[in-house]
Structures are given as structure tokens and as C-alpha cells.
N, C-alpha and C. Protein backbone atom coordinates (compact mmCIF):
# COMPACT_ATOMS: atom_id res chain seq x y z
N UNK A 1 41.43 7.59 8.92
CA UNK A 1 40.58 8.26 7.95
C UNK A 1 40.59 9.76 8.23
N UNK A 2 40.41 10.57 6.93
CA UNK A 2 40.60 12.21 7.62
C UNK A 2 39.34 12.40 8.09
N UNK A 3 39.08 13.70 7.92
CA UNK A 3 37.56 14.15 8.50
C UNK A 3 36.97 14.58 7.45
N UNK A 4 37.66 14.80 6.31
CA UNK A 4 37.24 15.02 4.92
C UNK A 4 36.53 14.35 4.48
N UNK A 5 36.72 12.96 4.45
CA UNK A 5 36.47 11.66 4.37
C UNK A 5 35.33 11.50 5.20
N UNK A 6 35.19 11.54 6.16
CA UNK A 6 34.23 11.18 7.14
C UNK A 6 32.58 12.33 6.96
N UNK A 7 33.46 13.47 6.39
CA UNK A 7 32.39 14.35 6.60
C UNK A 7 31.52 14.12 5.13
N UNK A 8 31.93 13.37 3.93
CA UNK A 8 31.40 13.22 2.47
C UNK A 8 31.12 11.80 3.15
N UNK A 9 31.29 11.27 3.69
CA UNK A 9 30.14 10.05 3.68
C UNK A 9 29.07 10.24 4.62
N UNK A 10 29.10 11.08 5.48
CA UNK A 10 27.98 11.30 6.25
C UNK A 10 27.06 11.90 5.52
N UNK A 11 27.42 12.86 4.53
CA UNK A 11 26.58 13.69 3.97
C UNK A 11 26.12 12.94 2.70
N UNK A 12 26.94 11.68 2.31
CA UNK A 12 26.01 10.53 1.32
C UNK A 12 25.34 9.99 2.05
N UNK A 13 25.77 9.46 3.45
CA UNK A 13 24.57 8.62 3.94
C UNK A 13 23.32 9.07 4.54
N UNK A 14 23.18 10.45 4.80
CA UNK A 14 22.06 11.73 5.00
C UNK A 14 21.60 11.67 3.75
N UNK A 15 21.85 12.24 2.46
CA UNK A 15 21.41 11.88 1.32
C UNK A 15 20.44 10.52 1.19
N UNK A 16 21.44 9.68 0.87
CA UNK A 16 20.83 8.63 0.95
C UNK A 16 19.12 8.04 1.79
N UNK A 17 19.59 8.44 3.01
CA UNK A 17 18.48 8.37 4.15
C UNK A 17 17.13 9.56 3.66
N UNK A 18 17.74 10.57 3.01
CA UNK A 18 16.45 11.47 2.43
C UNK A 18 15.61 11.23 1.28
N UNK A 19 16.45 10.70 0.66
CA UNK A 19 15.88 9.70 -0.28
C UNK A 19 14.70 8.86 0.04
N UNK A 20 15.26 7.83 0.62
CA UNK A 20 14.12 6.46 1.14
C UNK A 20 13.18 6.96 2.17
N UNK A 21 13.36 8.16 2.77
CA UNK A 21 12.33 8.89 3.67
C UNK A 21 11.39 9.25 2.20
N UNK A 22 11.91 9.82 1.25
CA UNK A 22 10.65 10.25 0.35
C UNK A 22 10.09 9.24 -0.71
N UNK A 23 10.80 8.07 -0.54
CA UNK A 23 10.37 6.85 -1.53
C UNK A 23 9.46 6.11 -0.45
N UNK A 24 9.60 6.22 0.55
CA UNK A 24 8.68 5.70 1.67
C UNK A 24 7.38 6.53 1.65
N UNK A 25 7.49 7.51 2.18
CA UNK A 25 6.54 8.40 1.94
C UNK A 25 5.14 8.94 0.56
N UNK A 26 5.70 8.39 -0.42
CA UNK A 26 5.54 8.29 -1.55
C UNK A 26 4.35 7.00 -1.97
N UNK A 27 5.22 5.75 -0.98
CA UNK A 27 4.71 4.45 -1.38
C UNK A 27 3.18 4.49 -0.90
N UNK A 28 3.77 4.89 0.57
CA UNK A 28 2.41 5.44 1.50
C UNK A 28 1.17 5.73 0.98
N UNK A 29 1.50 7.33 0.07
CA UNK A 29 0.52 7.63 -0.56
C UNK A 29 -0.11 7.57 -1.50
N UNK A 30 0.93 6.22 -2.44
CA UNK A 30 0.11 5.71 -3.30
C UNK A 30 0.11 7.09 -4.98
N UNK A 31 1.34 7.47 -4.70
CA UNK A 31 1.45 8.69 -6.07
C UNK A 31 2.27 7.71 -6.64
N UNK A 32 2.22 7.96 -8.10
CA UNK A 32 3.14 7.06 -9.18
C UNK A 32 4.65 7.91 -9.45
N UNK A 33 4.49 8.70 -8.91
CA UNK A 33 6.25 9.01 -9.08
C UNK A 33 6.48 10.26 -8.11
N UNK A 34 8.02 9.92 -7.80
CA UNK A 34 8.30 10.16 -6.62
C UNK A 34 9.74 11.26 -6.89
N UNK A 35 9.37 12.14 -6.65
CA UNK A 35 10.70 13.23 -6.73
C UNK A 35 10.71 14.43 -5.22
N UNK A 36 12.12 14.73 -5.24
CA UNK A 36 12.11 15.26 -4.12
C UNK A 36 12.35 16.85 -4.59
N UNK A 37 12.07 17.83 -3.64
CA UNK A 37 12.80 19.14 -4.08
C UNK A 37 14.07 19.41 -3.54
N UNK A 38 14.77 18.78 -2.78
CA UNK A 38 16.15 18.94 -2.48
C UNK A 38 16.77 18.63 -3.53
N UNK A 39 16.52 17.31 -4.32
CA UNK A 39 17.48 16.92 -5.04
C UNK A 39 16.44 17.08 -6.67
N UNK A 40 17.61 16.75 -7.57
CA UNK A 40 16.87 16.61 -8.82
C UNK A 40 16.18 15.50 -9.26
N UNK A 41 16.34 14.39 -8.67
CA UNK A 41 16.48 12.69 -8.52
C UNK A 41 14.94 12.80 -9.05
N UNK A 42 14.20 11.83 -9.85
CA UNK A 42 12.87 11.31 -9.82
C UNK A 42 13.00 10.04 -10.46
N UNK A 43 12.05 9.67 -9.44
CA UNK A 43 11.96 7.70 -9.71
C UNK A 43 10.43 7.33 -10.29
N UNK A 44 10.54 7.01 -10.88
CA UNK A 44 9.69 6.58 -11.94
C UNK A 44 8.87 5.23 -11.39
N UNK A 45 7.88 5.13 -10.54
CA UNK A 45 6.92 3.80 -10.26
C UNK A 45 7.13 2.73 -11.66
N UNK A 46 7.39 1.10 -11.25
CA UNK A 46 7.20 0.39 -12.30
C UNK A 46 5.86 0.70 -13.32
N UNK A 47 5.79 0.16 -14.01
CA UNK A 47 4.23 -0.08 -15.05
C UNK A 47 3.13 -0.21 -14.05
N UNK A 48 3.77 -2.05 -13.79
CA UNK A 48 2.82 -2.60 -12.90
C UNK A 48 2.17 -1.85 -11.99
N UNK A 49 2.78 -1.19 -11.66
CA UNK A 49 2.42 -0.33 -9.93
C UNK A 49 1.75 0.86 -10.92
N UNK A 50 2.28 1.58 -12.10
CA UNK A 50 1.12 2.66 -12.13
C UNK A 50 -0.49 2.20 -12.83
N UNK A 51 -0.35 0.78 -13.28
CA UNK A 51 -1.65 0.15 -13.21
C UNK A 51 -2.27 -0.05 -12.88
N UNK A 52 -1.69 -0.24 -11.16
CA UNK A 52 -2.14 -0.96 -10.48
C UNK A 52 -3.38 0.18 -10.10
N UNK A 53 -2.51 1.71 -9.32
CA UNK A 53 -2.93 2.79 -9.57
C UNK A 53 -4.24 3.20 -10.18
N UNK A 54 -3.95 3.25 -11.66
CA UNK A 54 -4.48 3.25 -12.63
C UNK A 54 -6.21 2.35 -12.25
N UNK A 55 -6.16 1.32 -12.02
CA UNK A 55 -7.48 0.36 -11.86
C UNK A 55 -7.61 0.90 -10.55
N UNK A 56 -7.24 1.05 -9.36
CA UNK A 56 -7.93 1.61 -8.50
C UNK A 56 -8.53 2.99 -8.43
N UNK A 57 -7.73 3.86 -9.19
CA UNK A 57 -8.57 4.94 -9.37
C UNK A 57 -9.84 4.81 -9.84
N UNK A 58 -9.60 4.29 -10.96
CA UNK A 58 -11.25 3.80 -11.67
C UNK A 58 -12.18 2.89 -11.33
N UNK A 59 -11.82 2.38 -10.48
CA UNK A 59 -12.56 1.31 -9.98
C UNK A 59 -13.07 1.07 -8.22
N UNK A 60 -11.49 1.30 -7.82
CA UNK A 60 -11.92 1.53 -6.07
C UNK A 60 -12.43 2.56 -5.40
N UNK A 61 -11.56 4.04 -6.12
CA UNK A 61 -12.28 5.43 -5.49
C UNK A 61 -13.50 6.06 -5.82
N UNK A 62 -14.42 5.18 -7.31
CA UNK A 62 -15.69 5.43 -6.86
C UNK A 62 -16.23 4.72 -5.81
N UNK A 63 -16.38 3.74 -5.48
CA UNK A 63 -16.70 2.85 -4.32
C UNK A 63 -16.42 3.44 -2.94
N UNK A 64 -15.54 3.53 -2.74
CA UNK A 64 -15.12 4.45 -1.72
C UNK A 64 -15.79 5.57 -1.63
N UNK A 65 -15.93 6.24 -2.24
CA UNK A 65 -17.23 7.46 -2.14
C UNK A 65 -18.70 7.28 -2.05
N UNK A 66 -18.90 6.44 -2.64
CA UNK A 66 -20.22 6.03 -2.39
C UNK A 66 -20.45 5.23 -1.03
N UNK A 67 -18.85 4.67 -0.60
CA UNK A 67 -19.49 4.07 0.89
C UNK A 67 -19.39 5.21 2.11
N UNK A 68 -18.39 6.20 1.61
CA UNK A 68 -18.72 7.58 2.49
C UNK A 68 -19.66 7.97 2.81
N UNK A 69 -20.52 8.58 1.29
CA UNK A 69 -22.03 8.48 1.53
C UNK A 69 -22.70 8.19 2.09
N UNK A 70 -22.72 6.59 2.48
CA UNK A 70 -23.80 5.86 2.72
C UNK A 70 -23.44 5.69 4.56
N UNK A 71 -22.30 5.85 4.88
CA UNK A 71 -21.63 5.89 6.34
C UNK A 71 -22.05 4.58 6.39
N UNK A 72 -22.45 4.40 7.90
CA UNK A 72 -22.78 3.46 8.74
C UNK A 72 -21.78 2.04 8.37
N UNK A 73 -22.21 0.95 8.46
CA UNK A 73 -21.78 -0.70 7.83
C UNK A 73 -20.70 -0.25 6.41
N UNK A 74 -20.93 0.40 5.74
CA UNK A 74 -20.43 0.43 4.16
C UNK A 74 -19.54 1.72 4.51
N UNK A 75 -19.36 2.49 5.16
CA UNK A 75 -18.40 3.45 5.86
C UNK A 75 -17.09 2.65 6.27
N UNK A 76 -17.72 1.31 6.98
CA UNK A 76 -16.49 0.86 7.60
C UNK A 76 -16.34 -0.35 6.81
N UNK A 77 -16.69 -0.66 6.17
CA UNK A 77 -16.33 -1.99 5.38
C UNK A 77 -15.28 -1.06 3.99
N UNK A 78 -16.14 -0.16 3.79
CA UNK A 78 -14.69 0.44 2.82
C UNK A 78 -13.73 1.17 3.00
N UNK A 79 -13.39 1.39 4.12
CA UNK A 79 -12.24 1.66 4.92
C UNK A 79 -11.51 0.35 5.13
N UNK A 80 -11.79 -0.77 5.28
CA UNK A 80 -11.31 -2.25 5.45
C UNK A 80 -10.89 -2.64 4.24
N UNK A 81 -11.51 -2.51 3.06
CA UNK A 81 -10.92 -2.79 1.73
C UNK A 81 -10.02 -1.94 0.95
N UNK A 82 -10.54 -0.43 1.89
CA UNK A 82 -9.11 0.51 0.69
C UNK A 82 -7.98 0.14 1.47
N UNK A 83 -7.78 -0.24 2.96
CA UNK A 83 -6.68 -0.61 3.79
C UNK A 83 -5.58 -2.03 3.25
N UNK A 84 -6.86 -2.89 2.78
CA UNK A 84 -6.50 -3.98 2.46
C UNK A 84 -5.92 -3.82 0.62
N UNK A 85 -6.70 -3.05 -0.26
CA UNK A 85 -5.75 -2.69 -1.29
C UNK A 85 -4.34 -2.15 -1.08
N UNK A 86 -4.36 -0.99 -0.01
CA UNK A 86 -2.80 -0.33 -0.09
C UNK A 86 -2.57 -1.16 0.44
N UNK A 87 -2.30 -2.27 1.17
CA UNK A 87 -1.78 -3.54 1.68
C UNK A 87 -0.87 -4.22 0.68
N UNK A 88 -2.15 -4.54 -0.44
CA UNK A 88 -1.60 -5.33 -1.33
C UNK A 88 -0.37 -4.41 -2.79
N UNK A 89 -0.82 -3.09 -2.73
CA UNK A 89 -0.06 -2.63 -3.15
C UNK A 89 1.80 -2.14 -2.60
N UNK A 90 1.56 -2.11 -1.42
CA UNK A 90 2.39 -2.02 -0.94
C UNK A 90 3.71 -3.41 -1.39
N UNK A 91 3.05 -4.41 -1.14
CA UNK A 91 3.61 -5.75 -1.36
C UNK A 91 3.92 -5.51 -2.94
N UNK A 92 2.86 -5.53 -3.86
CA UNK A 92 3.20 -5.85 -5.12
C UNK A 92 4.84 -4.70 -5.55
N UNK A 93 4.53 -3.57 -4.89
CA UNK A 93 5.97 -2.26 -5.48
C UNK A 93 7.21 -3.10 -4.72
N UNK A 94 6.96 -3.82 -3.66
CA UNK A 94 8.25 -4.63 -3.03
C UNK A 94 8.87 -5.43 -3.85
N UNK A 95 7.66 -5.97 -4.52
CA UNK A 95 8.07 -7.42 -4.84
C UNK A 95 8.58 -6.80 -6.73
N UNK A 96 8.51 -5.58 -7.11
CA UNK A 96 9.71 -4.93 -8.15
C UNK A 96 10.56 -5.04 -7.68
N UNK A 97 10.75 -4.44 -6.66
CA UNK A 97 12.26 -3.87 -6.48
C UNK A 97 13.12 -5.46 -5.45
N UNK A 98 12.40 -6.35 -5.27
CA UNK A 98 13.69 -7.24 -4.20
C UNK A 98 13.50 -8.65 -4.82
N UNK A 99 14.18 -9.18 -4.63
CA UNK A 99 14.87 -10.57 -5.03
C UNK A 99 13.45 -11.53 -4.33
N UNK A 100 13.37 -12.83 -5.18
CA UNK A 100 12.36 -13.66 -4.51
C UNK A 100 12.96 -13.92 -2.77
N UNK A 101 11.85 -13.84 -2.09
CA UNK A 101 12.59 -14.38 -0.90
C UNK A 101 11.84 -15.86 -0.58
N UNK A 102 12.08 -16.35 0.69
CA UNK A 102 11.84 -17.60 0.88
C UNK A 102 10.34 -17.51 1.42
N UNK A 103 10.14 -18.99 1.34
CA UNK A 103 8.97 -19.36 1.81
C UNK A 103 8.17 -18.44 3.44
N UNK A 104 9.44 -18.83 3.57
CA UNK A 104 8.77 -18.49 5.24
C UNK A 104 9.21 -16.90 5.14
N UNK A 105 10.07 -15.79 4.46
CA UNK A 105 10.01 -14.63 4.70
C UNK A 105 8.96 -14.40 4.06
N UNK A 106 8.40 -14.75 2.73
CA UNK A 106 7.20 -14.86 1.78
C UNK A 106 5.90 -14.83 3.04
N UNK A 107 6.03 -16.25 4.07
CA UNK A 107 4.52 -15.60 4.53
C UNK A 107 4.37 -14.47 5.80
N UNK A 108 5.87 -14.23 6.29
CA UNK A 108 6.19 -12.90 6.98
C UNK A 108 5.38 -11.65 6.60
N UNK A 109 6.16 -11.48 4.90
CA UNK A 109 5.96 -10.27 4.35
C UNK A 109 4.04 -9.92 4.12
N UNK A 110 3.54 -11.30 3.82
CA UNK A 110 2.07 -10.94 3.45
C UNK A 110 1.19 -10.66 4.86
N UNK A 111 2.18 -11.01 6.30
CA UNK A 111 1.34 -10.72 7.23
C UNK A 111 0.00 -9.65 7.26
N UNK A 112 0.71 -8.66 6.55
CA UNK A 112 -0.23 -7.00 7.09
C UNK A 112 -1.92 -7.11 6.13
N UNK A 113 -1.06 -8.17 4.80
CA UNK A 113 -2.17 -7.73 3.91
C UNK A 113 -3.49 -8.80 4.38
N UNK A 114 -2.91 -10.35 4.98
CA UNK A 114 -3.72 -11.12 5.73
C UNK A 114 -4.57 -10.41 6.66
N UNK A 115 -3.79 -9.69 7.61
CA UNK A 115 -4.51 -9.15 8.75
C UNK A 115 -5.81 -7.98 7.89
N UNK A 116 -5.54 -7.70 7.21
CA UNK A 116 -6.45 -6.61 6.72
C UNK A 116 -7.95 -7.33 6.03
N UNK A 117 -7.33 -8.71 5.31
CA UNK A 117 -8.39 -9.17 4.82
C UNK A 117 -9.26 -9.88 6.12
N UNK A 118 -8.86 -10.73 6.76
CA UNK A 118 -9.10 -11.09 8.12
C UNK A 118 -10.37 -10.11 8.33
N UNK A 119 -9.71 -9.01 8.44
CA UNK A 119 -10.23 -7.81 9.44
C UNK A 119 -11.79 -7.68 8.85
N UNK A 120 -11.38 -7.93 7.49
CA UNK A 120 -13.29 -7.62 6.44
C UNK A 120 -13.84 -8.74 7.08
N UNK A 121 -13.42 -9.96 7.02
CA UNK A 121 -14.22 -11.32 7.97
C UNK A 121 -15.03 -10.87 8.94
N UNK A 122 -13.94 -10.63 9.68
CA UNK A 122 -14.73 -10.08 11.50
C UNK A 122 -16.08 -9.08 11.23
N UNK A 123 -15.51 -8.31 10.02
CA UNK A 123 -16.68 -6.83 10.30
C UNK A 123 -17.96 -7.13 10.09
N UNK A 124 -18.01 -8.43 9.13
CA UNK A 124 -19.25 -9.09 9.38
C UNK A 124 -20.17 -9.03 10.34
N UNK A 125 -21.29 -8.33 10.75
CA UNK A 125 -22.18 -8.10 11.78
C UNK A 125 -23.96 -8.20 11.27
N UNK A 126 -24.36 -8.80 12.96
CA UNK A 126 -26.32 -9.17 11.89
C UNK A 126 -26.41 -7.34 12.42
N UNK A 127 -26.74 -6.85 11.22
CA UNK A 127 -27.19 -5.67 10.90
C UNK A 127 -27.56 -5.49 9.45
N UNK A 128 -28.00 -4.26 9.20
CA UNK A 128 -28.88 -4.28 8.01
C UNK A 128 -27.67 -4.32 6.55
N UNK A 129 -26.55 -3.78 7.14
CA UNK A 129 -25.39 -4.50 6.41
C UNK A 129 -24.73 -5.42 6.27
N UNK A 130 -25.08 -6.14 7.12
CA UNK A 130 -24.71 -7.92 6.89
C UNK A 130 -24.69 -8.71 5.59
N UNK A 131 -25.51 -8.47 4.53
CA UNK A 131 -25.58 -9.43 2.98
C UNK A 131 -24.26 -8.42 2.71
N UNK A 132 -24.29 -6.92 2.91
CA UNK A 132 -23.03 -6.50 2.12
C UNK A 132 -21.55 -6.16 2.28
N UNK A 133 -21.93 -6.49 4.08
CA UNK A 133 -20.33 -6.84 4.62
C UNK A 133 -19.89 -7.90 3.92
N UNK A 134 -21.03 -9.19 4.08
CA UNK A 134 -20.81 -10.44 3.38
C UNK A 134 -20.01 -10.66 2.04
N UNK A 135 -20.82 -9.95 1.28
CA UNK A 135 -20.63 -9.91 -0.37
C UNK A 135 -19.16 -9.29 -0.31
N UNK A 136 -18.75 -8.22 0.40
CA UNK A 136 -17.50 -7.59 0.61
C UNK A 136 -16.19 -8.38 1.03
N UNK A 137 -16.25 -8.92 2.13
CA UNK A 137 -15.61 -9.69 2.96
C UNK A 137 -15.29 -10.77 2.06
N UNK A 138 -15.60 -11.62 1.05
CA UNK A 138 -15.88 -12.62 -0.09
C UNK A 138 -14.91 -12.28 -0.97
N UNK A 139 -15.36 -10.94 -1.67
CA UNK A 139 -14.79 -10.63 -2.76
C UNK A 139 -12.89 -9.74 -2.11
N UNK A 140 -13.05 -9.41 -0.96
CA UNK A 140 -11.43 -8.98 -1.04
C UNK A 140 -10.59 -10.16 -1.06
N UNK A 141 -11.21 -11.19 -0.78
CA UNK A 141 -10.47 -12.79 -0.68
C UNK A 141 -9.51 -12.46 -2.01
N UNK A 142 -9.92 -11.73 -3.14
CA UNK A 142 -9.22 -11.73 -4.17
C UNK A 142 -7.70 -11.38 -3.94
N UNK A 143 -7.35 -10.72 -2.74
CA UNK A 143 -6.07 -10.34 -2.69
C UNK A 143 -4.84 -11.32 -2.36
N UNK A 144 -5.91 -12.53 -2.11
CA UNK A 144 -4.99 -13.42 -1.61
C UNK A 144 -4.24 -14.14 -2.19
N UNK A 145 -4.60 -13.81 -3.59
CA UNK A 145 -4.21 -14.42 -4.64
C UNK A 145 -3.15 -15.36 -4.34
């Protein structure tokens, strides 16, 4: 192979790698579209995913502020549920872009979002937030869909 050769695929596969560093980065933060300034490239989030978006803005990030507010029990219980949404979002933008997988990679992949719901279980504590860890801990069950 020349070095000509060698030196245009390194510099696709650097490309390439800058790419999925900013489609990663991107997923992370939960923005609906993803463009870089090196390149001209912009990727467009499915529907689903800017819906998904879409209902959490309106729905989760008031909640989230109001449990800021309130600190204490509801400080940390909504830190446990916005964790456990980007969880599940994370999964749902996967499950656009890749082929069904199997059973057993299927309950691999949901590990993180289990552990997160789990995690609202535990936070359960007898304190004066206890009915609303409760009520909390209940209702993220929804992710388990």
C-alpha cells in the first residue's frame, strides 16, 4: 500500500472518530440535533427522540425545578428520575439507529436504565419524604415498560 493511501484513510478514520465523539456527546446532552463546526455534516435526531425531548421539556424540567427548590428528599429523588429518563432515552435513540438484538443482549442493554430505576426503590427512606419518594419510586416503574 503507498503512504498516500494510508495517509487518506487515517484521515477518514479520524474523521469518522470526530464524528461519533460529537454524536456521543450530543446524545449525552440530550440536544435534538447534532452538528459539528469542523465539518458541515448535521444529523437530524429521529421524530421519536425529538418527542421524546419535546414531553420532557414540558413535563420533566418543571418538576425538576421545583424539586431543586424544595432540596432535601425531593432534591434527590429528582436527580434519580431525570437520571433514570436520560437512561431511557438513551436506549430509545439506540434502538433507531440498530437492528433488533437478542434476548439476552436486550436485557444487557437495559442494564443502566434498571439500575437507575432500582436506585428510586432504595431512596425510599422513613423521613418526612417517604409518601413522596414512595409515590416517585412507583411511578418511574413506567420506564420499564
Amino acid at each position: 500500500m503507498s503512504a498516500e493511501f494510508n495517509t487518506q484513510v487515517i484521515k477518514l478514520l479520524t474523521d469518522i472518530q470526530s464524528r461519533l465523539s460529537i454524536i456521543e456527546s450530543k446524545i449525552n446532552s440530550n440536544e435534538s440535533s447534532i452538528s459539528s463546526s469542523t465539518t458541515s455534516t448535521t444529523i437530524t435526531l429521529p421524530k421519536s427522540i425529538q418527542a421524546y425531548d419535546e414531553y420532557t421539556t414540558l413535563y420533566l424540567d418543571p418538576f425538576l425545578t421545583i424539586c431543586n427548590k424544595l432540596g432535601g428528599g425531593a432534591l434527590e429523588s429528582g436527580l434519580l428520575i431525570k437520571e433514570a429518563w436520560n437512561e431511557m432515552r438513551k436506549f430509545l435513540l439506540m434502538s433507531t439507529y440498530c437492528k433488533e438484538p437478542t434476548q439476552v443482549k436486550l436485557n444487557s442493554l437495559l442494564i443502566p436504565l434498571t439500575e437507575k430505576v432500582k436506585a428510586c426503590n432504595v431512596a425510599v427512606k422513613r423521613n418526612e419524604w417517604e409518601k413522596h419518594t414512595k409515590t416517585l419510586s412507583e411511578g418511574v416503574g413506567c420506564l420499564s415498560w
